[in-house]
N, C-alpha and C. Protein backbone atom coordinates (compact mmCIF):
# COMPACT_ATOMS: atom_id res chain seq x y z
N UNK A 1 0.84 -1.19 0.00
CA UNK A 1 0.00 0.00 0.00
C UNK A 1 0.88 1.25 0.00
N UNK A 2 0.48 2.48 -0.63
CA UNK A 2 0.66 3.27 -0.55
C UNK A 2 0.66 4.88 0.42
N UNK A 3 1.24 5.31 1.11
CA UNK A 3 1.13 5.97 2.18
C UNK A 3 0.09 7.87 2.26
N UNK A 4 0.42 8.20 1.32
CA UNK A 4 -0.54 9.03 0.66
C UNK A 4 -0.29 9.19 -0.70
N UNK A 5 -1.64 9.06 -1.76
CA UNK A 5 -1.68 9.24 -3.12
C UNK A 5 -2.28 10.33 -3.71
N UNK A 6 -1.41 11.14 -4.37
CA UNK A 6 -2.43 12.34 -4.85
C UNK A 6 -1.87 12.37 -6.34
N UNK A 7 -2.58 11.71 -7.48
CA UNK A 7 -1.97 11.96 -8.95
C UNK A 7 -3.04 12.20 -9.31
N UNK A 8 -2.81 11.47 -11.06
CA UNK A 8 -3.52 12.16 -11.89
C UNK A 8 -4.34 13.57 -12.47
N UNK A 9 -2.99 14.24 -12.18
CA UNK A 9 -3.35 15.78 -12.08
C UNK A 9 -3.67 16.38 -11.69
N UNK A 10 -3.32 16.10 -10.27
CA UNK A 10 -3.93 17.24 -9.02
C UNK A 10 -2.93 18.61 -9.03
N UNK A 11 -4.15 19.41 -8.40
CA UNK A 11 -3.83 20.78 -8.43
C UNK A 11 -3.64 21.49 -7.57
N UNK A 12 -2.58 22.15 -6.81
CA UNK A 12 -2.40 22.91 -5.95
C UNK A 12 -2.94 22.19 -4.52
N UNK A 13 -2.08 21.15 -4.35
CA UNK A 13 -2.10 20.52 -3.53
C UNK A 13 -0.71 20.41 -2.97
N UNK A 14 -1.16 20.52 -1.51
CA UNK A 14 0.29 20.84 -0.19
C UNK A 14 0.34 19.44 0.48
N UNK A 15 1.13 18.57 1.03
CA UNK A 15 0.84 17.64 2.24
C UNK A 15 1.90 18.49 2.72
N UNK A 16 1.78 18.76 4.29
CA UNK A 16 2.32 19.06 5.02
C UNK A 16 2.37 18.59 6.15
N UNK A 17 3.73 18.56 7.18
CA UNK A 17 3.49 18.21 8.42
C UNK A 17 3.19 16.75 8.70
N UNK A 18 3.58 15.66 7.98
CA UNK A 18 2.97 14.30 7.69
C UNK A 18 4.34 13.52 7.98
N UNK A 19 3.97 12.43 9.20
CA UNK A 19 4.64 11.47 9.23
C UNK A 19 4.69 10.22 8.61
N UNK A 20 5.01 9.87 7.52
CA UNK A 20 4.67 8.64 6.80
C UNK A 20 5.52 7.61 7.16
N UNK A 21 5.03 6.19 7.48
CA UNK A 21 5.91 5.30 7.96
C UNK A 21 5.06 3.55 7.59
N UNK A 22 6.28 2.78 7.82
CA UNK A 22 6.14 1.09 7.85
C UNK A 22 4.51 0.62 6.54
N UNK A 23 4.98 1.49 5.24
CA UNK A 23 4.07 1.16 4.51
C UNK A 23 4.87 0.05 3.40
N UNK A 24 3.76 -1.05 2.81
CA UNK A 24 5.02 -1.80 2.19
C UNK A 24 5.53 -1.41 0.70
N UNK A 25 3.97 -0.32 -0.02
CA UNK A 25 4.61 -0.02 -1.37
C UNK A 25 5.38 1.48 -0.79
N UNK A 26 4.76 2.46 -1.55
CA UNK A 26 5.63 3.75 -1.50
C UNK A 26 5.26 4.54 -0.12
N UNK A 27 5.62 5.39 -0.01
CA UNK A 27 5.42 6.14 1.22
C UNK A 27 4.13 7.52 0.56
N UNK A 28 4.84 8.64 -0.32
CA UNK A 28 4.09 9.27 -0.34
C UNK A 28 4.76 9.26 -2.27
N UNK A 29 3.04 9.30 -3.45
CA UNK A 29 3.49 9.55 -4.43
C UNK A 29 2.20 10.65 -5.00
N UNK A 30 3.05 11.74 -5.69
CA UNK A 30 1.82 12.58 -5.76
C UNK A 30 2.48 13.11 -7.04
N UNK A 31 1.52 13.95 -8.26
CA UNK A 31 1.68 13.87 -9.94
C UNK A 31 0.94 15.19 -9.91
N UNK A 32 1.44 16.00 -10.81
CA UNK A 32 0.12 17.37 -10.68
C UNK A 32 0.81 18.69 -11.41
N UNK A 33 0.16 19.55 -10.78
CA UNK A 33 0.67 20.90 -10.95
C UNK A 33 0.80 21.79 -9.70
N UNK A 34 1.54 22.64 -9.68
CA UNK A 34 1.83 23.42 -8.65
C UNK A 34 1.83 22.85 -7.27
N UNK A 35 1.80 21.37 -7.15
CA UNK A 35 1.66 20.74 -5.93
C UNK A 35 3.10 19.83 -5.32
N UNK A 36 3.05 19.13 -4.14
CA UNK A 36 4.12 18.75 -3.57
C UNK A 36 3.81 18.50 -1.97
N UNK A 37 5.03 18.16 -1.52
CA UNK A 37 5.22 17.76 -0.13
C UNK A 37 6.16 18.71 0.36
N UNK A 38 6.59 18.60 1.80
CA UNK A 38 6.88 20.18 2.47
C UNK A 38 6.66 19.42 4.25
N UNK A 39 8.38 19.85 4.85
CA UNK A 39 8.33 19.31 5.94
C UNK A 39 7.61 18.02 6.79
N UNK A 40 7.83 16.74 6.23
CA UNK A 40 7.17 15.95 6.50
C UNK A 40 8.19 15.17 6.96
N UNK A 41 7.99 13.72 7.07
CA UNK A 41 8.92 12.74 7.54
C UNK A 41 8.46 11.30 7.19
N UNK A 42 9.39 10.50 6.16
CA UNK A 42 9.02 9.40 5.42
C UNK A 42 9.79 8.53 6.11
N UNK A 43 9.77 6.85 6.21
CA UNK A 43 10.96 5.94 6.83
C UNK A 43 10.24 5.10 6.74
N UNK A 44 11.01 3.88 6.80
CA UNK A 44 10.37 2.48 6.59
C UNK A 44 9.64 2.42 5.79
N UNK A 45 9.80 2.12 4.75
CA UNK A 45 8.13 1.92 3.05
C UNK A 45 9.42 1.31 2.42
N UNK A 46 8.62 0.19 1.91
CA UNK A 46 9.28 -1.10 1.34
C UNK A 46 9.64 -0.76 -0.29
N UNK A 47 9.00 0.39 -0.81
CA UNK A 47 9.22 1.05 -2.34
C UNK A 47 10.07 2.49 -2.49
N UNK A 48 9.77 3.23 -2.98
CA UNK A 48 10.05 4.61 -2.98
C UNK A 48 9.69 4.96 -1.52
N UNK A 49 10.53 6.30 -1.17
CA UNK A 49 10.26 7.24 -0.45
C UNK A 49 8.93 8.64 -0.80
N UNK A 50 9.71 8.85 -1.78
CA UNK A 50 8.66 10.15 -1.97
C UNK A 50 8.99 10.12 -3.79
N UNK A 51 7.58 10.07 -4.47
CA UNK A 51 7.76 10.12 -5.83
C UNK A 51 6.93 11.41 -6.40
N UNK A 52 7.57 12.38 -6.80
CA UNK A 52 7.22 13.76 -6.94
C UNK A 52 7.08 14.29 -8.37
N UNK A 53 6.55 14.47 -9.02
CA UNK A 53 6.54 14.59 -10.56
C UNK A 53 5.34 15.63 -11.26
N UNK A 54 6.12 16.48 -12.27
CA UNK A 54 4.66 16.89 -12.70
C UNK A 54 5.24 17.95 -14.11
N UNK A 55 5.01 18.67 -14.97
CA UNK A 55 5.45 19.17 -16.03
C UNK A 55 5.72 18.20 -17.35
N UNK A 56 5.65 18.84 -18.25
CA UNK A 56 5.86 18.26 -19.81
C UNK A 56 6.91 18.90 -20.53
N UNK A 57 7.92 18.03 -20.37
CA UNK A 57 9.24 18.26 -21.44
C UNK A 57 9.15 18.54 -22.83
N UNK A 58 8.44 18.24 -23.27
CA UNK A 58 7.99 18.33 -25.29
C UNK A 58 7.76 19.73 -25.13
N UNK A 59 6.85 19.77 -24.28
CA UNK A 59 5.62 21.13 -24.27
C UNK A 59 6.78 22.34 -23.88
N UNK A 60 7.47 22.12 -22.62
CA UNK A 60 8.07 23.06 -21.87
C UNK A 60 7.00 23.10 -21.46
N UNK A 61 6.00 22.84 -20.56
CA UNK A 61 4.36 22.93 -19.49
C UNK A 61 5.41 22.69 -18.04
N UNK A 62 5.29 23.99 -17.49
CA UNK A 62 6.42 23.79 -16.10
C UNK A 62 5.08 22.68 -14.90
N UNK A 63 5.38 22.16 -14.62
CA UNK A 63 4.48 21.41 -13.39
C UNK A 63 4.82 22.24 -12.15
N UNK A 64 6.00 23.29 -11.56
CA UNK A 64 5.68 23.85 -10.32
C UNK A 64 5.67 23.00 -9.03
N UNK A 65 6.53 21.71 -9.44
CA UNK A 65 5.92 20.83 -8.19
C UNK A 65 7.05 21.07 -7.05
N UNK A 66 6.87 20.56 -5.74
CA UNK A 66 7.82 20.80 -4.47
C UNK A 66 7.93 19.56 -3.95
N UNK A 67 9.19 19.49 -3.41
CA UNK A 67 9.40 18.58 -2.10
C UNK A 67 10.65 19.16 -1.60
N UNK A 68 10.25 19.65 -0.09
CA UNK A 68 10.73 20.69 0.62
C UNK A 68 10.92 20.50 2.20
N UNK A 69 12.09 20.20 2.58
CA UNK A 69 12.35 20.80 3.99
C UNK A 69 11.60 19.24 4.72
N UNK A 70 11.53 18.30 4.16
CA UNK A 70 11.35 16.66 4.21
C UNK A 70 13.06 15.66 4.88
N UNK A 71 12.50 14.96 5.40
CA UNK A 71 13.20 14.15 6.14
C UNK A 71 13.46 12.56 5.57
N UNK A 72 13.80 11.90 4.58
CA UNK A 72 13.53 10.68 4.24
C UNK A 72 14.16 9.73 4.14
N UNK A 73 14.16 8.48 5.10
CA UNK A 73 15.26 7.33 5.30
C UNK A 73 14.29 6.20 5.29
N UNK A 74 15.68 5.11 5.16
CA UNK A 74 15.03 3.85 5.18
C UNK A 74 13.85 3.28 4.40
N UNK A 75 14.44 3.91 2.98
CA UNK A 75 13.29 3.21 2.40
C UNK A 75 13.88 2.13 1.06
N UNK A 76 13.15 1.53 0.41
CA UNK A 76 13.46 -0.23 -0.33
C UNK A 76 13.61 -0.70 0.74
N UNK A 77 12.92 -1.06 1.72
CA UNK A 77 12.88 -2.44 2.65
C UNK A 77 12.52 -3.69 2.03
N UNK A 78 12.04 -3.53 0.79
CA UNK A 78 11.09 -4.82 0.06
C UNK A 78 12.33 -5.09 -1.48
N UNK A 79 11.80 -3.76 -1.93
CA UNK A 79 12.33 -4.00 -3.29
C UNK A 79 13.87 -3.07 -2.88
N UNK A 80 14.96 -3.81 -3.25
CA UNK A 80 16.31 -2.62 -3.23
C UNK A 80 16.93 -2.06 -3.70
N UNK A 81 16.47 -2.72 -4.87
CA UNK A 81 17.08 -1.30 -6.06
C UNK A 81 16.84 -0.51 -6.65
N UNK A 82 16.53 0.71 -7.32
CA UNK A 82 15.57 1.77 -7.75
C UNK A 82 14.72 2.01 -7.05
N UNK A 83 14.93 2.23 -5.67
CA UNK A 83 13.45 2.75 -5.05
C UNK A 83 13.98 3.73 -4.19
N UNK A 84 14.39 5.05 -4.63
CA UNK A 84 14.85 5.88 -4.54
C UNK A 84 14.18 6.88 -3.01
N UNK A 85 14.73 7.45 -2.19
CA UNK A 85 14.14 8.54 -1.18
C UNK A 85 13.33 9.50 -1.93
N UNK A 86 14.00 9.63 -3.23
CA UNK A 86 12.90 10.47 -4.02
C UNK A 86 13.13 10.30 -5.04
N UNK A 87 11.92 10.22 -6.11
CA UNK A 87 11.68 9.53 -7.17
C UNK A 87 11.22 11.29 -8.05
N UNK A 88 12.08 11.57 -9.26
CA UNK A 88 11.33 12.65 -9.44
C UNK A 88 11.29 13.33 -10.96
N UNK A 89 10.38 13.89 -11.72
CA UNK A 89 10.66 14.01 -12.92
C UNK A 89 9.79 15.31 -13.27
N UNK A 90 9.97 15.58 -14.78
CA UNK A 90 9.09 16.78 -14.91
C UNK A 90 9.69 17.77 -15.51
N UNK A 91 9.39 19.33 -15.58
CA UNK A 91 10.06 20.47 -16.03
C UNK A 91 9.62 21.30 -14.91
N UNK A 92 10.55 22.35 -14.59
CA UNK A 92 10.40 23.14 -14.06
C UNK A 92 10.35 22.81 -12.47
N UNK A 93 10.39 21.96 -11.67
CA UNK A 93 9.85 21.50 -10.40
C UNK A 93 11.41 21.80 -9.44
N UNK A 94 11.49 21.88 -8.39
CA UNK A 94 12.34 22.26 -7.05
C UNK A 94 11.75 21.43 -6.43
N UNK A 95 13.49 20.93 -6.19
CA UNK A 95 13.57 19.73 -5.10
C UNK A 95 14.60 20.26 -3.89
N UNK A 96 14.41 20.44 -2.47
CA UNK A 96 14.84 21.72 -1.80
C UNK A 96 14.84 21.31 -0.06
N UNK A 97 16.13 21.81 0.20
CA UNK A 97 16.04 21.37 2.22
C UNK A 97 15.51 19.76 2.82
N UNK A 98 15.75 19.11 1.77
CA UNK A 98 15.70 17.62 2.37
C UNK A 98 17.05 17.25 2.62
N UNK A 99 16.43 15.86 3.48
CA UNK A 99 17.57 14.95 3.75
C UNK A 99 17.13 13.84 3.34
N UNK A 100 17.95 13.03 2.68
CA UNK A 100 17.68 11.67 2.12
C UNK A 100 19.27 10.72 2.57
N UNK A 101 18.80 9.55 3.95
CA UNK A 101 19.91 9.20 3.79
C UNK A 101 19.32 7.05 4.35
N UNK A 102 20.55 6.45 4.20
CA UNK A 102 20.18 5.39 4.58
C UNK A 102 19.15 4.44 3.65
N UNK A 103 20.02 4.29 2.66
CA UNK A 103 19.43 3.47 1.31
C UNK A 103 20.24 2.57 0.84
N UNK A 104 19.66 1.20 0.89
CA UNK A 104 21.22 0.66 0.29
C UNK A 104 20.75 0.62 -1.63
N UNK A 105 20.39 1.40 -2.06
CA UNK A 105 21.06 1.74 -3.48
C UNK A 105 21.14 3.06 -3.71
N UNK A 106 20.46 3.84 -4.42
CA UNK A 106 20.61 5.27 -4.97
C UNK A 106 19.38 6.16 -4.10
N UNK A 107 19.42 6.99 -3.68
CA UNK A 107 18.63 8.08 -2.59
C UNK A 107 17.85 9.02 -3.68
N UNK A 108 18.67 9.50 -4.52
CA UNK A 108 17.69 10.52 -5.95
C UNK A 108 18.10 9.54 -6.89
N UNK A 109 16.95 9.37 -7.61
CA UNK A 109 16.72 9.24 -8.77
C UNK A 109 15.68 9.64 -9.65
N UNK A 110 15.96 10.00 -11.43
CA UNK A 110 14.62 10.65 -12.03
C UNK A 110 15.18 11.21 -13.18
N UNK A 111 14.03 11.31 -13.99
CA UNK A 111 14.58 11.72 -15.43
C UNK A 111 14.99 10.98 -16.16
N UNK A 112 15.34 11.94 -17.73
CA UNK A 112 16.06 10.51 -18.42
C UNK A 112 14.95 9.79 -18.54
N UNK A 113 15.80 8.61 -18.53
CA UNK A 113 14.93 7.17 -19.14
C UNK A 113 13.89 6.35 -17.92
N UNK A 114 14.26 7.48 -16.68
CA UNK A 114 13.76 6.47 -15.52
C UNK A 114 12.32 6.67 -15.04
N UNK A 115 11.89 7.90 -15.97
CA UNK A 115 10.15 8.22 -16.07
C UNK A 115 9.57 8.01 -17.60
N UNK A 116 8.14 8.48 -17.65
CA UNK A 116 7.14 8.37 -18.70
C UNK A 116 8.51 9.63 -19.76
N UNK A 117 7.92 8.75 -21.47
CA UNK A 117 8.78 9.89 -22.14
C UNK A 117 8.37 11.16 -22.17
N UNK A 118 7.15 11.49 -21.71
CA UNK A 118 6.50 13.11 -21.99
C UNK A 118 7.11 13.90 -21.04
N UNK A 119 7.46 13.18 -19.74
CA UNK A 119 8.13 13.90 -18.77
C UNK A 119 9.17 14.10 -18.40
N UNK A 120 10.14 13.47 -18.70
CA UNK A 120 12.08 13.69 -18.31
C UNK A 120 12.05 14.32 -17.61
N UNK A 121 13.29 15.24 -17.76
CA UNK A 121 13.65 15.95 -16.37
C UNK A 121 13.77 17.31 -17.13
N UNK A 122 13.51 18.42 -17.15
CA UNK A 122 13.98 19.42 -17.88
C UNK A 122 13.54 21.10 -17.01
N UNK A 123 15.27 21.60 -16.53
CA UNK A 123 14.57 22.94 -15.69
C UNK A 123 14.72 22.88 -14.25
N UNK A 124 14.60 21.37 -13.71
CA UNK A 124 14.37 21.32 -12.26
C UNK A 124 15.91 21.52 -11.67
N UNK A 125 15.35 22.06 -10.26
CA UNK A 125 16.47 22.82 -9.08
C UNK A 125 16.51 21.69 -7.90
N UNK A 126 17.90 21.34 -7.23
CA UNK A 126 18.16 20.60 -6.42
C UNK A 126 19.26 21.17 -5.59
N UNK A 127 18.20 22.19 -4.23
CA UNK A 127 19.65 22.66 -3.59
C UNK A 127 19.26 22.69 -2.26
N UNK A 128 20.24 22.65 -1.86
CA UNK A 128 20.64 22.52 -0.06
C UNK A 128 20.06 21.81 0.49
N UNK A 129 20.10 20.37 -0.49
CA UNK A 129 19.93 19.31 -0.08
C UNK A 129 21.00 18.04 0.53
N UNK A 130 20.70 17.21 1.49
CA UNK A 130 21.58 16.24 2.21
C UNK A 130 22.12 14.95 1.80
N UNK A 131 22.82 14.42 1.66
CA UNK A 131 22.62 13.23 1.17
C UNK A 131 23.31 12.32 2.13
N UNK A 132 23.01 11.10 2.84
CA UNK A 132 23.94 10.70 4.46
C UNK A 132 23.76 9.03 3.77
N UNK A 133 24.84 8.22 3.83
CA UNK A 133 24.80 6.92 3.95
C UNK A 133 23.65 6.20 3.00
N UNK A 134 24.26 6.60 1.52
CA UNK A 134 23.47 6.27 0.04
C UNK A 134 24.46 5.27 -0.31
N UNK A 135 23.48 3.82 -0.84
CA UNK A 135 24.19 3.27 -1.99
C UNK A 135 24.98 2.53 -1.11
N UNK A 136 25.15 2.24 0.06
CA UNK A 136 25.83 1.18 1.05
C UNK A 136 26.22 -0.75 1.11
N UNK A 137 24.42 -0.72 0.03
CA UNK A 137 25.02 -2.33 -0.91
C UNK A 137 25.30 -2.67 -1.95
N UNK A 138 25.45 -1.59 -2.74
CA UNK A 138 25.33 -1.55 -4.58
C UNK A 138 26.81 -0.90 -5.39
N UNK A 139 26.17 -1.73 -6.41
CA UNK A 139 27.45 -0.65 -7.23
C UNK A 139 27.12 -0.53 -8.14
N UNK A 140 27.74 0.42 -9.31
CA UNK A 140 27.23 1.04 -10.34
C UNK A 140 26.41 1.71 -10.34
N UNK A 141 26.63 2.71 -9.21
CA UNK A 141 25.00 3.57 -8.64
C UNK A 141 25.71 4.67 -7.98
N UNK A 142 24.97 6.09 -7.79
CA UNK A 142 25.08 7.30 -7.41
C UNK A 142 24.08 7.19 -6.28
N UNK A 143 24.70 8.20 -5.42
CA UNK A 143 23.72 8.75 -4.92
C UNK A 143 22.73 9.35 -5.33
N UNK A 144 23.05 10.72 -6.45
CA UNK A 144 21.88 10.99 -7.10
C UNK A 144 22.56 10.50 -8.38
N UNK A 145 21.12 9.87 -9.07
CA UNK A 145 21.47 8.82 -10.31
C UNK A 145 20.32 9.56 -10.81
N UNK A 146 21.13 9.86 -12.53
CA UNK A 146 19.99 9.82 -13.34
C UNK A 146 20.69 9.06 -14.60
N UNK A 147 19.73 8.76 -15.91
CA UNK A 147 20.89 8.00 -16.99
C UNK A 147 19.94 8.38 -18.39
N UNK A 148 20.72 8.69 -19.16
CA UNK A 148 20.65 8.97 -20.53
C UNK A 148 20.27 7.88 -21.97
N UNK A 149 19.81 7.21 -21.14
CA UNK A 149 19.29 6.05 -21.99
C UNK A 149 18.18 6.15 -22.94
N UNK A 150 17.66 5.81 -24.13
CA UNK A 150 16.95 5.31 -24.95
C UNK A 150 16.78 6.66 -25.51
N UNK A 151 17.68 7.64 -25.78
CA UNK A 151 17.82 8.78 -26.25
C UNK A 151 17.53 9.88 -25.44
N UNK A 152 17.58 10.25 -24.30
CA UNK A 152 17.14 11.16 -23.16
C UNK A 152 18.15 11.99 -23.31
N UNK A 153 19.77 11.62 -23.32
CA UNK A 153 20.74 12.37 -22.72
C UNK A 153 20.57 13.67 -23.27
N UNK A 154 20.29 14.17 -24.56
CA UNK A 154 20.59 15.40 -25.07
C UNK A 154 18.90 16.04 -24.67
N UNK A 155 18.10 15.82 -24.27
CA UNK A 155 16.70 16.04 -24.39
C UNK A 155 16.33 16.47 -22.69
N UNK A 156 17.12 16.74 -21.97
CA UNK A 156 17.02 16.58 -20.48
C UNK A 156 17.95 18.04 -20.28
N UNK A 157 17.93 19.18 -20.70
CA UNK A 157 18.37 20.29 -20.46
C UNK A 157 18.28 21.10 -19.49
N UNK A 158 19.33 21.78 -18.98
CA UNK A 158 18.95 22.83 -17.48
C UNK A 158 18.55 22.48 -16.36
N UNK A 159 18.99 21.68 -16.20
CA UNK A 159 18.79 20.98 -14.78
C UNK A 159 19.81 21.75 -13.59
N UNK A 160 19.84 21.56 -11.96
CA UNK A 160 21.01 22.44 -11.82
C UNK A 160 20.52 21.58 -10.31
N UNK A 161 21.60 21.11 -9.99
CA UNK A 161 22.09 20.34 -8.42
C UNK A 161 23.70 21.60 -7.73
N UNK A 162 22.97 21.67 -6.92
CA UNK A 162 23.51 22.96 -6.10
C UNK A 162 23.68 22.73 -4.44
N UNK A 163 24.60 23.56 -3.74
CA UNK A 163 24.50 23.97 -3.07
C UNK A 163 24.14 22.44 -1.73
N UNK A 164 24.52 21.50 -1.95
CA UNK A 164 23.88 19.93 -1.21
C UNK A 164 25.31 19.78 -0.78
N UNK A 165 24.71 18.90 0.36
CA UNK A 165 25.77 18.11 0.87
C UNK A 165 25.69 16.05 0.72
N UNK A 166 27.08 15.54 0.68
CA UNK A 166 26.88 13.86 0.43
C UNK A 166 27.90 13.70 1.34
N UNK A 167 27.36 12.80 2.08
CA UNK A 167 28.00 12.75 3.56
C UNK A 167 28.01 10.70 3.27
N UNK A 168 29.62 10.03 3.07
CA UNK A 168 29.45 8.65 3.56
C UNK A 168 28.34 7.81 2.62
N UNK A 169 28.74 8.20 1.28
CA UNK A 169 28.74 7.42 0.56
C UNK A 169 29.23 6.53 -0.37
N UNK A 170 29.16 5.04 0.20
CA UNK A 170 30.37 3.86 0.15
C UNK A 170 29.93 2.82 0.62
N UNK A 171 29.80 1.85 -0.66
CA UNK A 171 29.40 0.46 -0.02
C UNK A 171 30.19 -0.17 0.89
N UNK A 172 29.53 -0.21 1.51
CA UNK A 172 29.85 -1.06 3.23
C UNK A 172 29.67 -2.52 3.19
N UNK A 173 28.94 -3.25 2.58
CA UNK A 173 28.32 -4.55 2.28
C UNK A 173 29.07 -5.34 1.59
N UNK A 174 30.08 -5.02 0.75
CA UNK A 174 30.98 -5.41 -0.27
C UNK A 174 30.52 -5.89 -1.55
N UNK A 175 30.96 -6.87 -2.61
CA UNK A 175 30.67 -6.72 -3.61
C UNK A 175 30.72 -8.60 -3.86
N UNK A 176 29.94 -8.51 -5.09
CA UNK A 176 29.26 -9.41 -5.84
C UNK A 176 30.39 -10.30 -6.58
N UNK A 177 30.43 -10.65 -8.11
CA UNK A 177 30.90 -10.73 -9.05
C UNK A 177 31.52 -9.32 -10.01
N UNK A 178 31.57 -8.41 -9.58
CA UNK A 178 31.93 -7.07 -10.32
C UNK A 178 32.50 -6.24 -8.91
N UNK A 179 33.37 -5.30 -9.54
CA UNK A 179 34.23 -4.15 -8.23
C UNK A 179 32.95 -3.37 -8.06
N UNK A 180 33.25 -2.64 -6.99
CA UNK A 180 32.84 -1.57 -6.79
C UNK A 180 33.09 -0.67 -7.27
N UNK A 181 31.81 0.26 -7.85
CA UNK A 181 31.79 1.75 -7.81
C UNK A 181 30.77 2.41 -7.71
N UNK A 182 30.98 3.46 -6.90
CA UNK A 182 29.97 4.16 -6.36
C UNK A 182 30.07 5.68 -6.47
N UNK A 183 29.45 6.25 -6.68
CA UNK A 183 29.74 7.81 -7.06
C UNK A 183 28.64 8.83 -6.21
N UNK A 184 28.92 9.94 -5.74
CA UNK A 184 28.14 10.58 -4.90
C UNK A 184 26.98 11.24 -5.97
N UNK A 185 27.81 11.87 -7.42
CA UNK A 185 26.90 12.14 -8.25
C UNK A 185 27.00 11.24 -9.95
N UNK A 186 26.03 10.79 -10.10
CA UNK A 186 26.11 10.06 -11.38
C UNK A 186 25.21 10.15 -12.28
N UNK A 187 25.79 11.10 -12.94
CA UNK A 187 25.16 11.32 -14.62
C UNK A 187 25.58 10.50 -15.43
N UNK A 188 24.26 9.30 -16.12
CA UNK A 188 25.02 7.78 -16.72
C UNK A 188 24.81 8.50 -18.25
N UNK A 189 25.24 7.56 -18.90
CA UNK A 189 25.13 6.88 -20.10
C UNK A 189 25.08 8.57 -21.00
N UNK A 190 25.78 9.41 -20.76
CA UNK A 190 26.12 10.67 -21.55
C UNK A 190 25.01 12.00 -21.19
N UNK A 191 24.19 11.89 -19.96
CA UNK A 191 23.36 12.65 -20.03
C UNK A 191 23.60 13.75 -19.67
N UNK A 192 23.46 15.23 -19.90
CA UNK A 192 24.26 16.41 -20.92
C UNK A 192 23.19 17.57 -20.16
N UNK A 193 24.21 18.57 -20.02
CA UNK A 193 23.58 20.38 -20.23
C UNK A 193 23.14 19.74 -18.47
N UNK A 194 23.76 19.32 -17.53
CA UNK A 194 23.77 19.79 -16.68
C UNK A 194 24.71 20.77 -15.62
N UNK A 195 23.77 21.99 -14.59
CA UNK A 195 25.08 22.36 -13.85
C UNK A 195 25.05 21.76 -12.59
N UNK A 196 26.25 21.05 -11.95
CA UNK A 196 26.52 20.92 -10.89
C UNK A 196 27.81 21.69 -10.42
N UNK A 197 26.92 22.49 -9.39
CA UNK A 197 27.93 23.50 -8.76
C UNK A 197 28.07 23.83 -7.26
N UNK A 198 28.82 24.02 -6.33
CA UNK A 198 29.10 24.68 -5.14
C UNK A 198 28.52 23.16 -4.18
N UNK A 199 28.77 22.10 -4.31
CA UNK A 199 28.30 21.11 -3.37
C UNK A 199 29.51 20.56 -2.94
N UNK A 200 28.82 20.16 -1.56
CA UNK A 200 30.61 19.37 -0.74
C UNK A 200 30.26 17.98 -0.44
N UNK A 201 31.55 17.72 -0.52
CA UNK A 201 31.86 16.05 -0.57
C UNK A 201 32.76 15.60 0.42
N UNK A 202 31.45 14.76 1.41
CA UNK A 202 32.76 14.19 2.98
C UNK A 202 32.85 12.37 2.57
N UNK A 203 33.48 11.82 2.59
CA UNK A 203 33.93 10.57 2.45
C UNK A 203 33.27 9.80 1.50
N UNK A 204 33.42 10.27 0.17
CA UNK A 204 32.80 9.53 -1.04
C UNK A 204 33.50 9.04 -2.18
């Protein structure tokens, strides 16, 4: 189950102030315009943390969406790979004052090839955000992961990750049949016209 659902084009919609917890699909997933989440607190949900999405890349149609000043750990308890603290896609949307830590694969992920094609990622802001103990059993994974696959990379413009911190990210669990690698930020498979600027890096 899902912890709160608000899609299919909702409008100017806030959750605020919301403790979401021990759900087994996602925690909180919401699709729209001008809407989002904002100081809440997600943990334990066996899927995604928080899946935030809204705008049209073709169109340039900004979606306006938020997730803000949020707290979100411990989530893929069920499924462990791709089930990101925040799941997120769209044009135009701010992702802002979270913490996302304690995932054993990737904490952000979105865009690119990893949403619907109408929506990629195009425009959206990611700053003074946290990143603590991402990616602890995996490899070939970022903390924030996005990937340029099935033709996305050049089509995913102006994006801008700022101003965050990645604190202790490093698989701890060790490794499989393949080495390790792990990257605090990982732009895959050629994906292009992003800025990453002014962010610090403690043991990654």
């Amino acid at each position: 189950a899902t912890g709160i659902l608000a899609n299919d084009g909702v409008q100017n919609v806030t959750i605020q102030n919301c403790i979401v917890a021990n759900h087994g699909a996602n925690g909180v997933l919401i699709e729209g315009v001008s809407s989002g989440i904002k100081d809440s607190i997600v943990f334990d949900v066996g899927c995604v943390g928080m899946h935030v999405h809204g705008g049209d890349m073709h169109t340039l149609t900004p979606g306006h969406m938020f997730a803000d000043g949020n707290v979100v750990s411990l989530m893929a308890r069920y499924r462990q790979t791709y089930q990101p603290a925040l799941h997120w896609g769209g044009a135009f949307n701010t992702y802002s004052r979270n913490t996302f830590r304690d995932s054993p694969h990737t904490c952000v992920l979105g865009g690119g090839n990893e949403v619907k094609s109408y929506e990629g990622g195009v425009a959206c802001v990611f700053e003074y955000n946290t990143f603590e103990n991402c990616a602890y059993e995996a490899s070939d994974v970022g903390a924030f992961y996005t990937c340029g696959q099935k033709g996305t990379a050049f089509a995913n413009p102006g994006n801008e990750l700022r101003h965050s911190i990645f604190r202790n990210i490093r698989n701890t669990e060790g490794s499989g049949v393949q080495g390790i690698t792990v990257q605090a930020v990982y732009l895959d498979d050629q994906m292009s016209s992003w800025h990453v600027w002014n962010n610090t890096f403690f043991n990654c």
